[in-house]
PDB file of N, CA and C in Angstrom:
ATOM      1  N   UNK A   1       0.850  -1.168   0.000  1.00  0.00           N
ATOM      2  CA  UNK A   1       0.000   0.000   0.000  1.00  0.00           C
ATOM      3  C   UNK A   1       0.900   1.236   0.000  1.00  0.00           C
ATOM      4  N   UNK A   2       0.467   1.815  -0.682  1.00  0.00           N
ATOM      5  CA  UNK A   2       1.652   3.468  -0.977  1.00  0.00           C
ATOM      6  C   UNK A   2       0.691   4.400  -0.134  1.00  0.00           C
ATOM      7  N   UNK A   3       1.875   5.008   0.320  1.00  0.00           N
ATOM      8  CA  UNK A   3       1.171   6.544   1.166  1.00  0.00           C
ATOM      9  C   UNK A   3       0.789   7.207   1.163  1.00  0.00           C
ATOM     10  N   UNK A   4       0.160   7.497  -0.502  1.00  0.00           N
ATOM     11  CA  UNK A   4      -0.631   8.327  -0.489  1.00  0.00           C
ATOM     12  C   UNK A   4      -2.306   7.864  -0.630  1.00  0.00           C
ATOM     13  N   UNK A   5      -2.483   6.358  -0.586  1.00  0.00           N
ATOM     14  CA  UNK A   5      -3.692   5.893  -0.694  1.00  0.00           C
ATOM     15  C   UNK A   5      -3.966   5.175   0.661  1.00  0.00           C
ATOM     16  N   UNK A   6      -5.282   5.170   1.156  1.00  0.00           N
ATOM     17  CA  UNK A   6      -5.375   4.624   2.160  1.00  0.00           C
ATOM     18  C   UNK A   6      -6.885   4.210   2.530  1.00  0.00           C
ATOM     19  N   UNK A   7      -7.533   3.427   3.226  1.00  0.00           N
ATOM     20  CA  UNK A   7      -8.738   3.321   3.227  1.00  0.00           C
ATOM     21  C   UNK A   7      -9.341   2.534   1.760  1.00  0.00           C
ATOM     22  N   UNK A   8     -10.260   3.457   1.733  1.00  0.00           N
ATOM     23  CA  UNK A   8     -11.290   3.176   0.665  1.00  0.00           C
ATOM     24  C   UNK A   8     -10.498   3.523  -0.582  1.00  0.00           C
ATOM     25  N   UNK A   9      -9.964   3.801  -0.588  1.00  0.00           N
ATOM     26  CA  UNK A   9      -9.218   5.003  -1.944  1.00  0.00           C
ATOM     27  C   UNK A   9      -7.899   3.637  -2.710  1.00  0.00           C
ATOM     28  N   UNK A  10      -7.278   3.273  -1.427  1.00  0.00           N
ATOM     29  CA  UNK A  10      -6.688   2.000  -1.704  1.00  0.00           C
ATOM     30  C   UNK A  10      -7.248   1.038  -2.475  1.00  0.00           C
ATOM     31  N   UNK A  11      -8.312   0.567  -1.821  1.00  0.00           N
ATOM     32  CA  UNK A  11      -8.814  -0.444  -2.596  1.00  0.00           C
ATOM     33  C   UNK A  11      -9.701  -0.426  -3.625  1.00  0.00           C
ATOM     34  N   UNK A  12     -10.425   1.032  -3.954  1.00  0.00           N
ATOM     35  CA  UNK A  12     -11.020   1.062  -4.952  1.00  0.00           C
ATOM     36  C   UNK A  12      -9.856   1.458  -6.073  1.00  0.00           C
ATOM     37  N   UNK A  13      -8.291   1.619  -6.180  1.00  0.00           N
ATOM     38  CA  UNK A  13      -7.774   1.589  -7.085  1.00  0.00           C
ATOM     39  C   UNK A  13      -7.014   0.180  -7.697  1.00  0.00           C
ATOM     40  N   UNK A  14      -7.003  -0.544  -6.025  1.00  0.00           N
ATOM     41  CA  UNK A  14      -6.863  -1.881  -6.483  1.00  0.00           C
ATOM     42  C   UNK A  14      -7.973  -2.755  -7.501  1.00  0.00           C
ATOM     43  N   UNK A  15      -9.134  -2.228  -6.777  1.00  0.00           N
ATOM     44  CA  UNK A  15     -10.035  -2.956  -8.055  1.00  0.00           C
ATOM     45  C   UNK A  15     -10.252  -2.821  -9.623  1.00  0.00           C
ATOM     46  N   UNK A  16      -9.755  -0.705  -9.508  1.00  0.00           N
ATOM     47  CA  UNK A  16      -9.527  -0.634 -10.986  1.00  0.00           C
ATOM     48  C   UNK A  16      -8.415  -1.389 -11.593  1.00  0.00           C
ATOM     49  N   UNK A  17      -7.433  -1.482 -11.076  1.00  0.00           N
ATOM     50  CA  UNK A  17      -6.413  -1.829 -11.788  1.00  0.00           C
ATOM     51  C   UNK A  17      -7.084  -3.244 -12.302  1.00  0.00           C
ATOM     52  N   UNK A  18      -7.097  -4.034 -11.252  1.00  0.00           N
ATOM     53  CA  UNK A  18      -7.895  -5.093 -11.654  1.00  0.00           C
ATOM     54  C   UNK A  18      -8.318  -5.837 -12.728  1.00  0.00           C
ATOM     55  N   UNK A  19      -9.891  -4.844 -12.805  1.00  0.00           N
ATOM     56  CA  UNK A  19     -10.569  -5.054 -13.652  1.00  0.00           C
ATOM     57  C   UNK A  19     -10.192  -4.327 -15.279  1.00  0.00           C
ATOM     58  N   UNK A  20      -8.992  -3.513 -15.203  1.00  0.00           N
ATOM     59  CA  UNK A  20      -8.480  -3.053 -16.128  1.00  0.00           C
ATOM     60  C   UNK A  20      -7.455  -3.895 -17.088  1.00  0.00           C
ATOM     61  N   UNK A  21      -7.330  -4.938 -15.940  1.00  0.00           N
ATOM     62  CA  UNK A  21      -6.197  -5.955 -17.162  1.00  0.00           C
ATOM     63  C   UNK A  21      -7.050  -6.620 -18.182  1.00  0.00           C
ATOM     64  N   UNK A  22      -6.630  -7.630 -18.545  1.00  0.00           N
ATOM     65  CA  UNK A  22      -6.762  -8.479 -19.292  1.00  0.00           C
ATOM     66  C   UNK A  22      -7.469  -9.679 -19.137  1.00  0.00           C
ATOM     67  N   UNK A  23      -6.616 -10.186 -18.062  1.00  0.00           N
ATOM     68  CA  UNK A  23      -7.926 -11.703 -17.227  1.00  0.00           C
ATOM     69  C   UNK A  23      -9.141 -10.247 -16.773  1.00  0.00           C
ATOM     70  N   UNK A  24      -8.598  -9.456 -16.240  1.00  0.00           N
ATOM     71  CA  UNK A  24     -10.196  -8.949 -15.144  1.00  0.00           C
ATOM     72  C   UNK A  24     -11.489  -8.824 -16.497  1.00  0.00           C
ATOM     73  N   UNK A  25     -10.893  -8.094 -17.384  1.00  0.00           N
ATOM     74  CA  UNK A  25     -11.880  -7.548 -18.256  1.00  0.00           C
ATOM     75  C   UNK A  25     -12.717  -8.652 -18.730  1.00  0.00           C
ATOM     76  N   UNK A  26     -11.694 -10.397 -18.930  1.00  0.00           N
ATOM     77  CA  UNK A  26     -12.184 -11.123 -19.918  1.00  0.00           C
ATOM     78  C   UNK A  26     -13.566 -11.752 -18.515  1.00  0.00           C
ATOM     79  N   UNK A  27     -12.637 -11.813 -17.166  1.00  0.00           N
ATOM     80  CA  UNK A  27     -13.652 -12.250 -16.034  1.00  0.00           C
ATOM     81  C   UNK A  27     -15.202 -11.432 -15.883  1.00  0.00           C
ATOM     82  N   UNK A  28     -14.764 -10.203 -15.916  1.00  0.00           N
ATOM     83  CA  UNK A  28     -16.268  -9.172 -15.442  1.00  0.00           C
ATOM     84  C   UNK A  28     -17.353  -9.200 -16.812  1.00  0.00           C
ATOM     85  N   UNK A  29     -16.907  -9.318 -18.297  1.00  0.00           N
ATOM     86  CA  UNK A  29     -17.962  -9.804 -19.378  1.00  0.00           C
ATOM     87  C   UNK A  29     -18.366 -10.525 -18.969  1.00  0.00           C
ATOM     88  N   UNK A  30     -17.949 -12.078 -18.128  1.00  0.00           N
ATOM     89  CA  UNK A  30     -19.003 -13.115 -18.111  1.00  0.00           C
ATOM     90  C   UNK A  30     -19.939 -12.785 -17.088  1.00  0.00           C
ATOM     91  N   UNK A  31     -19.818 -11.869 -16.464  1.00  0.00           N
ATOM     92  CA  UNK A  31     -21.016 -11.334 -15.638  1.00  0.00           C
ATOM     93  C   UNK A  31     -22.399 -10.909 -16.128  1.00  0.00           C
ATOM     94  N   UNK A  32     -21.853 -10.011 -17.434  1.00  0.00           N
ATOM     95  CA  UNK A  32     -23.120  -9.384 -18.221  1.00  0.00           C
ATOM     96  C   UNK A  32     -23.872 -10.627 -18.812  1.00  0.00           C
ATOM     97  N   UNK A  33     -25.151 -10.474 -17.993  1.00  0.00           N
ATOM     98  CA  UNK A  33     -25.948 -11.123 -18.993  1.00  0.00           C
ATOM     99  C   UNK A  33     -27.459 -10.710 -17.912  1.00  0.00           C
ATOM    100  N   UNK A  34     -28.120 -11.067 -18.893  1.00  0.00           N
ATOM    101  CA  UNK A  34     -29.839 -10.027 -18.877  1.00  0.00           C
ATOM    102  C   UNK A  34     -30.052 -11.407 -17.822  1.00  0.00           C
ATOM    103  N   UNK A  35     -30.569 -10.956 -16.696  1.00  0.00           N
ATOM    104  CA  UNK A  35     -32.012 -11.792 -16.019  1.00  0.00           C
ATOM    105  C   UNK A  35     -32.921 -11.806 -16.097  1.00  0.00           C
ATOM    106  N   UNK A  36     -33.687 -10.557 -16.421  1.00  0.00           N
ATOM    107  CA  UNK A  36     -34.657 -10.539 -16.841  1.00  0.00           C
ATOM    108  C   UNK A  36     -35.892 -11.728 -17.312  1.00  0.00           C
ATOM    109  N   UNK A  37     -35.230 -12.545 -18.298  1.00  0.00           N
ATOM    110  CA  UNK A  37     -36.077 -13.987 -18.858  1.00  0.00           C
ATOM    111  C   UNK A  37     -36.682 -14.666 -17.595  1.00  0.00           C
ATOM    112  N   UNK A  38     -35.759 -14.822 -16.592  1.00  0.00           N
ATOM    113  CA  UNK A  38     -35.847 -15.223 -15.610  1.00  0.00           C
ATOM    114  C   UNK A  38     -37.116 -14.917 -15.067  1.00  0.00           C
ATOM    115  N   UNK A  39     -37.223 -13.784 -14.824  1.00  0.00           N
ATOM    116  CA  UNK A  39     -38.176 -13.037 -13.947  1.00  0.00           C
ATOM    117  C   UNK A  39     -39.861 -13.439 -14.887  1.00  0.00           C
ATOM    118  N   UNK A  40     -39.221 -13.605 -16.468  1.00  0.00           N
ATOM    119  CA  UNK A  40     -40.884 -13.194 -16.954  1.00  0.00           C
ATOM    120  C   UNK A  40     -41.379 -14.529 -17.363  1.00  0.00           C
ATOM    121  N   UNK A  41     -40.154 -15.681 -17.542  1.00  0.00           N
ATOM    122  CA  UNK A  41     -40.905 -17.191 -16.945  1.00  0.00           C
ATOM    123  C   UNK A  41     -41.642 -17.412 -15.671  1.00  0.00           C
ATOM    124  N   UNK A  42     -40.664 -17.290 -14.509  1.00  0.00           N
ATOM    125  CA  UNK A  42     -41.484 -16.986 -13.597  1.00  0.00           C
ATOM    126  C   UNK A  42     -42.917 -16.527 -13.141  1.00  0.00           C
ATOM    127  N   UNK A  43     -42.847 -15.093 -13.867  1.00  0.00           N
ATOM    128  CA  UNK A  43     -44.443 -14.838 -13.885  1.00  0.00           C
ATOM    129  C   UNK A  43     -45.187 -15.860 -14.510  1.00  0.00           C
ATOM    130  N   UNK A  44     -44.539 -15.912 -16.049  1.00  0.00           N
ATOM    131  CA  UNK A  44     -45.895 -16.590 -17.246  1.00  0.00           C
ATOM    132  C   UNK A  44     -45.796 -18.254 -16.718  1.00  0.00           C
ATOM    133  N   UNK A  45     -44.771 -18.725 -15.797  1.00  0.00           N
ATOM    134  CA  UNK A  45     -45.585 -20.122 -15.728  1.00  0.00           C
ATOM    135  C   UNK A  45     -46.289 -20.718 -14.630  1.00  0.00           C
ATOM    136  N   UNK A  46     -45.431 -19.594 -13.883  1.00  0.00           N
ATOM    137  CA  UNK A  46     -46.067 -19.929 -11.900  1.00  0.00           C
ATOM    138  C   UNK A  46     -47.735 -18.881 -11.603  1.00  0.00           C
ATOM    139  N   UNK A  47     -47.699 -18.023 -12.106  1.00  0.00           N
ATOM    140  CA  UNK A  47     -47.919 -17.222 -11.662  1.00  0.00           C
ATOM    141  C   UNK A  47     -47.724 -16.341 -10.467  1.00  0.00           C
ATOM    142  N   UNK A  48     -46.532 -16.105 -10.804  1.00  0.00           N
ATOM    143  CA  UNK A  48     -46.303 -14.673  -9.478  1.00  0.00           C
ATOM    144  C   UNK A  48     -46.174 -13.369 -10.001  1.00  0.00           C
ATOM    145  N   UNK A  49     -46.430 -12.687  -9.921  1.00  0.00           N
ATOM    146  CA  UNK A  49     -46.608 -11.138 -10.090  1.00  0.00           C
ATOM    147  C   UNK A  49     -45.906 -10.589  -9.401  1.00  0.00           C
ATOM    148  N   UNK A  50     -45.191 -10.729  -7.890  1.00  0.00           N
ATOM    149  CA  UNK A  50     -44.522 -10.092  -7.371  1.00  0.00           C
ATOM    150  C   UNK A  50     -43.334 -10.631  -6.856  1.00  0.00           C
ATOM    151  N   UNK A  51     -41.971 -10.123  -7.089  1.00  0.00           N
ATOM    152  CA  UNK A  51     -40.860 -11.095  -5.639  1.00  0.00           C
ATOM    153  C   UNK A  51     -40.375 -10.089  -4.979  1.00  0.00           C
ATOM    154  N   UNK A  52     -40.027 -10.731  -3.990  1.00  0.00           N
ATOM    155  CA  UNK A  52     -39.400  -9.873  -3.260  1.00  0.00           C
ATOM    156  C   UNK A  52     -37.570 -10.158  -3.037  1.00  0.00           C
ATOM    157  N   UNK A  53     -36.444  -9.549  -3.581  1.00  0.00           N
ATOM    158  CA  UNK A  53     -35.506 -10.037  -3.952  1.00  0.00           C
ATOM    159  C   UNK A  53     -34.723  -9.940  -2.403  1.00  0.00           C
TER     160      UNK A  53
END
């Protein structure tokens, strides 16, 4: 940890760096993806109208 970062400030630059390489970038795409479908099977086969997450 360098002296001029500390706290929160530390580690939110650790995460940029991170997610700025190469593995991070190829890791955090497999995140994106819609749930949504999820939610509107749910409704159309159970019938629920509401969740509570």
């Amino acid at each position: 940890m360098t002296a001029t970062l500390t706290g929160k400030k530390y580690l939110k630059e650790k995460a940029k760096k991170a997610l700025q390489s190469e593995e991070g970038r190829r890791i955090y795409g497999c995140r994106k993806t819609d749930v949504e479908p999820i939610f509107g099977h749910m409704k159309n086969c159970f019938g629920i109208r509401r969740t509570h997450l």
